[in-house]
Protein backbone atom coordinates (compact mmCIF):
# COMPACT_ATOMS: atom_id res chain seq x y z
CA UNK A 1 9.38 -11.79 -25.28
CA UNK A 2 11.38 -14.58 -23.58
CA UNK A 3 9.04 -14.32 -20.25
CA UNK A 4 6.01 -14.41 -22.29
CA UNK A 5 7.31 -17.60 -23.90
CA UNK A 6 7.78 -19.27 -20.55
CA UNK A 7 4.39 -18.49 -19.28
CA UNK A 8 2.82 -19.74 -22.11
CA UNK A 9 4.80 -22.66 -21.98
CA UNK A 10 3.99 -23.07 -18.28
CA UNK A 11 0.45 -24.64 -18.47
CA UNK A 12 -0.16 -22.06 -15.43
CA UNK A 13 -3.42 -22.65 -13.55
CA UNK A 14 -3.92 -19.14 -13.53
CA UNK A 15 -7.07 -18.14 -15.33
CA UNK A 16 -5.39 -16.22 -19.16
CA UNK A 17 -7.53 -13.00 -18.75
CA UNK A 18 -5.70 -12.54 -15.16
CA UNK A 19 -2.26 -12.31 -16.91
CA UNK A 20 -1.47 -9.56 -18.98
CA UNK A 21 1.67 -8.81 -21.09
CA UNK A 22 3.38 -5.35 -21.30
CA UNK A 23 0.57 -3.73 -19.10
CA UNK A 24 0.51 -0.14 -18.24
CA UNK A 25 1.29 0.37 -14.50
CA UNK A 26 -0.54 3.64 -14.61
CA UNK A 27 -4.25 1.85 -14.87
CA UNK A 28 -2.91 0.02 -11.36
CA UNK A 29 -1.32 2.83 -9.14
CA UNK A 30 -3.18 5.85 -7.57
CA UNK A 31 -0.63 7.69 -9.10
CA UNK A 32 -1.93 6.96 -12.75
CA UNK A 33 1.43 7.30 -13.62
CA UNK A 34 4.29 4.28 -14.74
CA UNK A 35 5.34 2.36 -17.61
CA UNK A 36 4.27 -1.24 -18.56
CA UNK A 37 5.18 -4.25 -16.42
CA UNK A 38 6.74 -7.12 -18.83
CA UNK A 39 4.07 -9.41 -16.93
CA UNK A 40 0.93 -8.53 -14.68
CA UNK A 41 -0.83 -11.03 -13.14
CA UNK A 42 -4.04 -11.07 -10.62
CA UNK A 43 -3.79 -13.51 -8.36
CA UNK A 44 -6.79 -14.29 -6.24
CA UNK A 45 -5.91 -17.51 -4.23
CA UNK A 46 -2.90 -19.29 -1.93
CA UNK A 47 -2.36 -22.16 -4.57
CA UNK A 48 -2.19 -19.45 -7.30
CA UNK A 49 0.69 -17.63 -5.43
CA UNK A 50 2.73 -20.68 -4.80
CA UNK A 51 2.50 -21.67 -8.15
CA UNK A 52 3.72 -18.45 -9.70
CA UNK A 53 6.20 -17.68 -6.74
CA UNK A 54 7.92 -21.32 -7.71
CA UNK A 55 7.54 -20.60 -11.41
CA UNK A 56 9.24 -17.21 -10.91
CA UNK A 57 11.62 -19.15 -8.97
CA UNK A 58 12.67 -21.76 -11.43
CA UNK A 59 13.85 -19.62 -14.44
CA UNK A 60 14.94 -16.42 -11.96
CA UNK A 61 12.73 -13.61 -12.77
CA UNK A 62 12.41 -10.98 -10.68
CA UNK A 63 8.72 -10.64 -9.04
CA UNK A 64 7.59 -7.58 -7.51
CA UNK A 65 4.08 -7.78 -4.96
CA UNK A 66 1.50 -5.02 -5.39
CA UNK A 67 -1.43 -4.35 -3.37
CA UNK A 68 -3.95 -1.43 -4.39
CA UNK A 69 -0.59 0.54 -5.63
CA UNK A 70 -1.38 3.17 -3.32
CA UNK A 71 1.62 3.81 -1.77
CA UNK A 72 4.18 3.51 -4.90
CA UNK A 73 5.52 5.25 -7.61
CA UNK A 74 6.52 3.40 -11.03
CA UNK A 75 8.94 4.82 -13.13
CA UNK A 76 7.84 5.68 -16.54
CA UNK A 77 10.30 3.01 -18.34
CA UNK A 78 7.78 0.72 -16.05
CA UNK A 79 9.24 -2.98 -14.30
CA UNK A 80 11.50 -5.60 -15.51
CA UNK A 81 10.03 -9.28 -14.71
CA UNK A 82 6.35 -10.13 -12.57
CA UNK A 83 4.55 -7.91 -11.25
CA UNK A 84 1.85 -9.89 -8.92
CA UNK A 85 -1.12 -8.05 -7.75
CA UNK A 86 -2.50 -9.73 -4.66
CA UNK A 87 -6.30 -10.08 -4.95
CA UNK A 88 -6.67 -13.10 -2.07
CA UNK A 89 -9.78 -11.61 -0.41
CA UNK A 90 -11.54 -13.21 2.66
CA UNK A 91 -13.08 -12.37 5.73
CA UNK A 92 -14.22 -14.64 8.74
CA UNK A 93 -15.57 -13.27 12.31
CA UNK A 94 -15.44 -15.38 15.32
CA UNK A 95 -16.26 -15.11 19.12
CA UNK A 96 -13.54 -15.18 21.54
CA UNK A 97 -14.35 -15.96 25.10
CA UNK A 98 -13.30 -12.59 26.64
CA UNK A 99 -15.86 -10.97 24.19
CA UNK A 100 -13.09 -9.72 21.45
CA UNK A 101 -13.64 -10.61 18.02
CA UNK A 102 -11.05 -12.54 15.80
CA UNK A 103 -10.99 -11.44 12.44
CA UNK A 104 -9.23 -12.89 9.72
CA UNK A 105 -8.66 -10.70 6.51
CA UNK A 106 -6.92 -12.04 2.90
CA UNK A 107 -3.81 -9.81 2.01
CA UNK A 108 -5.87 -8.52 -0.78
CA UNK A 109 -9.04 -6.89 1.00
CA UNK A 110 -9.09 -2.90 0.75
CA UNK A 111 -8.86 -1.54 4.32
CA UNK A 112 -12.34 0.86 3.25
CA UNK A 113 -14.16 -2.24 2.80
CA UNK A 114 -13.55 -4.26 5.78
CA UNK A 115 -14.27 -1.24 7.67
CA UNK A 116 -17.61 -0.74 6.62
CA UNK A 117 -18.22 -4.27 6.51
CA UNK A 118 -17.05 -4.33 10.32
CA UNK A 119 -19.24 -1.38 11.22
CA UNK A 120 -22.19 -3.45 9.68
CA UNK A 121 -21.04 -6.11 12.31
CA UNK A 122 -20.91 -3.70 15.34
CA UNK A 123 -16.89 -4.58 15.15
CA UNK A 124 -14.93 -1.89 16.34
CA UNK A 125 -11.37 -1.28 15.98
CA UNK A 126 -10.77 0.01 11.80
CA UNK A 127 -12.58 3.28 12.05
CA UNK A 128 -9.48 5.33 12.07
CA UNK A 129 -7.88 3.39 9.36
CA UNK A 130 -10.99 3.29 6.97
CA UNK A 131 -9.78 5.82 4.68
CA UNK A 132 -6.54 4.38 3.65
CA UNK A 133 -6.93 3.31 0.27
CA UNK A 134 -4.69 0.45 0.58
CA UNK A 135 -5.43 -3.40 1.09
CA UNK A 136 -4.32 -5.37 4.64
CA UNK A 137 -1.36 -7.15 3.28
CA UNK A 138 0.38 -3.32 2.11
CA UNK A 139 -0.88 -1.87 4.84
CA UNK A 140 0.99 -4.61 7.03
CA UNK A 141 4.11 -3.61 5.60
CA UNK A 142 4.10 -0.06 5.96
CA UNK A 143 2.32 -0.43 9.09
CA UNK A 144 -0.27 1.76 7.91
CA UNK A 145 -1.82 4.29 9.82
CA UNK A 146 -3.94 7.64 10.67
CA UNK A 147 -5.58 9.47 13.56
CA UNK A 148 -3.40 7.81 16.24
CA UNK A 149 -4.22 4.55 15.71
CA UNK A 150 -1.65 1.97 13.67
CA UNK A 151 -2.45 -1.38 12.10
CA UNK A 152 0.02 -3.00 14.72
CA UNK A 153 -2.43 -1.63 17.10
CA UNK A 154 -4.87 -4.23 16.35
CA UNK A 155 -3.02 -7.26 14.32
CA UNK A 156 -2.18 -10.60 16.28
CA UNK A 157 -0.55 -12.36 13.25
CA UNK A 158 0.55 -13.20 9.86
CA UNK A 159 0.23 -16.08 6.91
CA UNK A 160 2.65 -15.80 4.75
CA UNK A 161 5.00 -17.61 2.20
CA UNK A 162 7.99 -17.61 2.95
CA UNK A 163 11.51 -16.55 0.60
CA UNK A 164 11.63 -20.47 0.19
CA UNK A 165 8.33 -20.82 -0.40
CA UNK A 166 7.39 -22.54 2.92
CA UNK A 167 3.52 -21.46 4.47
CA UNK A 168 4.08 -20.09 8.07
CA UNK A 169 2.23 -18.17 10.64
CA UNK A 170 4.60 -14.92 11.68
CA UNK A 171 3.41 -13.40 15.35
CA UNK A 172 3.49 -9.61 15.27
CA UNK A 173 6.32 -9.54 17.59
CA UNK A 174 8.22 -11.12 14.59
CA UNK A 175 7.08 -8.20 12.00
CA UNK A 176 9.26 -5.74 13.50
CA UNK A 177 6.23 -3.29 12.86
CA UNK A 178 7.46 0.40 13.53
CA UNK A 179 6.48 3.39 11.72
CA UNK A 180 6.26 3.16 8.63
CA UNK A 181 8.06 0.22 8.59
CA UNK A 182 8.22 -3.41 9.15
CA UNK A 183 10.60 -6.60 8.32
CA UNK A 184 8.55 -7.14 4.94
CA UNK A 185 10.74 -3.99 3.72
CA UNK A 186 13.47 -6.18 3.79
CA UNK A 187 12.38 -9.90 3.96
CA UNK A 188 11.17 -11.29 0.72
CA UNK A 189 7.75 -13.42 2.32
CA UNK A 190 4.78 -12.22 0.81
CA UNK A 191 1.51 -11.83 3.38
CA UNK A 192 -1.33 -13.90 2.63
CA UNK A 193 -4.05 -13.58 5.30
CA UNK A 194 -3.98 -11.41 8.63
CA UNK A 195 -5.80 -12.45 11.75
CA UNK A 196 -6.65 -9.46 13.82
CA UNK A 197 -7.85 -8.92 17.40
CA UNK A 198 -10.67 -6.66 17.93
CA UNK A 199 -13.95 -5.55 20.01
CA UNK A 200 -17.67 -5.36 20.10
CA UNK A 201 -18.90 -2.27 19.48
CA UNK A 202 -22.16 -0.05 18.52
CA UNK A 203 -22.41 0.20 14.94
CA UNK A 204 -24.12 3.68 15.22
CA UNK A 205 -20.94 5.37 17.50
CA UNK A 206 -18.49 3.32 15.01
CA UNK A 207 -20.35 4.56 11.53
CA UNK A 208 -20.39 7.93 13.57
CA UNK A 209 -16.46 8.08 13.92
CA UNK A 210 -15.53 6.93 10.36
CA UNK A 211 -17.93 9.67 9.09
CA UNK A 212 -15.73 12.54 11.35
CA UNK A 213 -12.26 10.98 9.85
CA UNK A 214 -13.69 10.90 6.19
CA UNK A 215 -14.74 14.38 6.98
CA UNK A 216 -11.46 15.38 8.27
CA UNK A 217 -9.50 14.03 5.13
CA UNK A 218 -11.58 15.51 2.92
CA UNK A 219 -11.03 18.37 4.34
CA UNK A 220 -7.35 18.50 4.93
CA UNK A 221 -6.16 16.34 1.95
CA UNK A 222 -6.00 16.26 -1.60
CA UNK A 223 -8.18 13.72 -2.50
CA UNK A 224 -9.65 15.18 -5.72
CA UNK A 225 -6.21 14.71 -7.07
CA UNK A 226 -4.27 11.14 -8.07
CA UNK A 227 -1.20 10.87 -5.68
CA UNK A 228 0.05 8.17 -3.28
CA UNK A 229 -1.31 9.64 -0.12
CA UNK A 230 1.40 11.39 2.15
CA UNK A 231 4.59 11.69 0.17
CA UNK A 232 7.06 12.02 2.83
CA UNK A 233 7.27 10.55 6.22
CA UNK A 234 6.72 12.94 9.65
CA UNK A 235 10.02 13.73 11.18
CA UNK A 236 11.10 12.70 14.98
CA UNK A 237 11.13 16.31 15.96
CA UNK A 238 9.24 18.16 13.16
CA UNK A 239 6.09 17.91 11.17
CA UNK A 240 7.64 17.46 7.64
CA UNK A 241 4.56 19.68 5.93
CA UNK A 242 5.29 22.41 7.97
CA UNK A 243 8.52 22.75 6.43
CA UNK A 244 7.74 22.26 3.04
CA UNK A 245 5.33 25.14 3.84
CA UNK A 246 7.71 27.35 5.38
CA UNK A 247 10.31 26.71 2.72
CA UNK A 248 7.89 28.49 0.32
CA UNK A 249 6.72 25.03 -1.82
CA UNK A 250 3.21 24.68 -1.65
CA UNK A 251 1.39 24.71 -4.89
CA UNK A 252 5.24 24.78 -6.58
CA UNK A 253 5.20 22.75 -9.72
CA UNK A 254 7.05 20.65 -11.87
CA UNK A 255 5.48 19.52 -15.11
CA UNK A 256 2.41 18.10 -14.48
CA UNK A 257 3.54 17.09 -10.32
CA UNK A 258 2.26 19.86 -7.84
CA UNK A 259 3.34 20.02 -4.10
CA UNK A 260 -0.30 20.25 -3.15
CA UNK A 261 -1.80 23.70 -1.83
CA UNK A 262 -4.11 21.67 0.37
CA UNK A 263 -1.83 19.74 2.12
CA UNK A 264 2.28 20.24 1.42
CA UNK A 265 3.51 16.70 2.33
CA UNK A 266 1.22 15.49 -0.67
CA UNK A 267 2.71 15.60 -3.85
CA UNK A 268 -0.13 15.08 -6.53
CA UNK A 269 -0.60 14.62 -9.95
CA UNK A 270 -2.98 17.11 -11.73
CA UNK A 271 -3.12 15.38 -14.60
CA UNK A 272 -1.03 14.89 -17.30
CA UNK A 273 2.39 14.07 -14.99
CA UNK A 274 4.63 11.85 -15.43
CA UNK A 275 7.06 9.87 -13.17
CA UNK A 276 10.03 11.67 -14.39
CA UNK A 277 8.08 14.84 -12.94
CA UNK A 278 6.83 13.39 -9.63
CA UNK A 279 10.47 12.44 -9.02
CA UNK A 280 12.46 15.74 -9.85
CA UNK A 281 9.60 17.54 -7.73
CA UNK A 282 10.69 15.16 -4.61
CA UNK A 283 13.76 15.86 -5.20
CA UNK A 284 14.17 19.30 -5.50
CA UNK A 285 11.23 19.22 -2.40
CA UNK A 286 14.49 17.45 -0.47
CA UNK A 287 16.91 19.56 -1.58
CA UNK A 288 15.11 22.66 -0.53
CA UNK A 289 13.52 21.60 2.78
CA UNK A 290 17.51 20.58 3.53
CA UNK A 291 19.02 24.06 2.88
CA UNK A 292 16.30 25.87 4.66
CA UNK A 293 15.95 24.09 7.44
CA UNK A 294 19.02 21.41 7.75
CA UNK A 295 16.61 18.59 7.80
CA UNK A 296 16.47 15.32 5.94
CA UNK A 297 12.87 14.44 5.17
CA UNK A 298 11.97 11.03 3.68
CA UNK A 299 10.03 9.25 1.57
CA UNK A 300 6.98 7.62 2.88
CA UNK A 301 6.52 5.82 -0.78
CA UNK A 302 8.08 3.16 -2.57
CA UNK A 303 9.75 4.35 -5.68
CA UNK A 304 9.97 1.08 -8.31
CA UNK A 305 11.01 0.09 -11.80
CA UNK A 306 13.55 0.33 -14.60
């Protein structure tokens, strides 16, 4: 393979077990579904990123960013090019005059971790988000959120790289963070840290509110099953589940894809489905939902690959 070559070639100083070659994107996306990316490659630091984003650069090969893969869906022929997975972890805690707490998270921590390692700290401010099972930097762009609160909520501001490969500091005003949404949809910078803004709390009444939402999506989502989390996003004037539900889909399969019979706007995988499954089932979800109701629901995940 010509991009195997070039890596070889590269004298990369990217440890060789963190770079794999034709690796199944099913053992990286909650999914657990997707075929193999040409190139996979951990990468755990700044320098690390540069390098590969200028190497990636050089010879033109397309280079797609990856967080926990909890919010995508690869196609089964799997990604043409680099696919990076961001693993840049860090956290740092300091005292701000007014009594907030800045916190400063890499793009690669899981949002489940920093929150209990926050409520450890009596620092409130993640307990809604705690169950996300996402890291900061794809939470950023989605602007993640649950139970009312949204990571724009909390965020003050952004390293990233930029499409030129320049280091900068973006201020949330800059993100264009709406729902579901934000300019890294678009704009090709990749997030590298996050510094957030948030308060002291008790860590017994903050451990005491992550418990209730763990409880609560337990108990109203599909967890036991692999999926991406919510398939489709809520509607302006509807809730998008409800009409899935009324349009007679839950529990409606295709292959091995189920609309859930827990929760409709989850589609899952029980097993043994494929893409090609998940996607016909969102489609004919779409195409249902539409002639029953007139509405145009869409998807909350990232469909990617050949």
């Amino acid at each position: 393979m010509q991009i195997q070559k070039l890596i070889e070639n590269a004298n990369l100083h990217i440890p060789k077990d963190r770079i794999k070659y034709e690796e199944p994107m099913k053992n990286h996306i909650s999914f657990k579904v997707g075929g193999p990316a040409d190139i996979y490659i951990k990468i755990q630091s700044e320098e690390e990123l540069l390098e590969i984003k200028q190497f990636a650069t050089k010879y033109q090969i397309p280079m797609f960013i990856l967080g926990n893969g909890s919010n995508v869906l690869v196609t089964d022929k799997g990604i043409r090019g680099i696919v990076i997975q961001i693993d840049i972890k860090k956290q740092e805690v300091r005292n701000l005059e007014n009594g907030q707490k800045n916190v400063i998270l890499g793009a690669g921590n899981k949002i489940s971790e920093v929150a209990y390692s926050l409520c450890k700290q009596g620092i409130t401010g993640f307990e809604e988000l705690a169950g996300i099972p996402g890291t900061i930097g794809g939470a950023i762009k989605m602007n993640a959120g649950a139970y009312g609160k949204e990571i724009k909520d909390i965020l003050k501001c952004v390293k990233v790289i930029t499409e030129d490969g320049k280091i900068e500091i973006w201020a949330k005003d800059k993100l264009n963070l709406s729902y579901r949404n934000s300019i890294f949809s678009t704009n090709k910078a990749i997030i590298i840290e996050a510094e957030f803004i948030l308060n002291f709390g008790n860590t017994d009444d903050i451990k005491s509110k992550m418990n209730e939402y763990m409880n609560l999506r337990k108990e109203k989502q599909p967890i036991e099953y692999a999926s991406a989390g919510s398939t489709f996003k809520r509607g302006n004037t509807y809730v998008t589940a409800k009409l899935i539900d009324e349009a007679g889909l839950k529990g409606y399969e295709i292959g091995g894809a189920q609309v859930s019979e827990k929760h409709a706007g989850f589609i899952v995988n029980k097993g043994d489905a494929t893409s090609k499954d998940i996607q016909e089932l969102i489609k004919f979800v779409q195409k249902t939902v539409y002639e029953k109701s007139g509405e145009k629901i869409q998807l909350e995940i990232e469909i990617i690959g050949e």
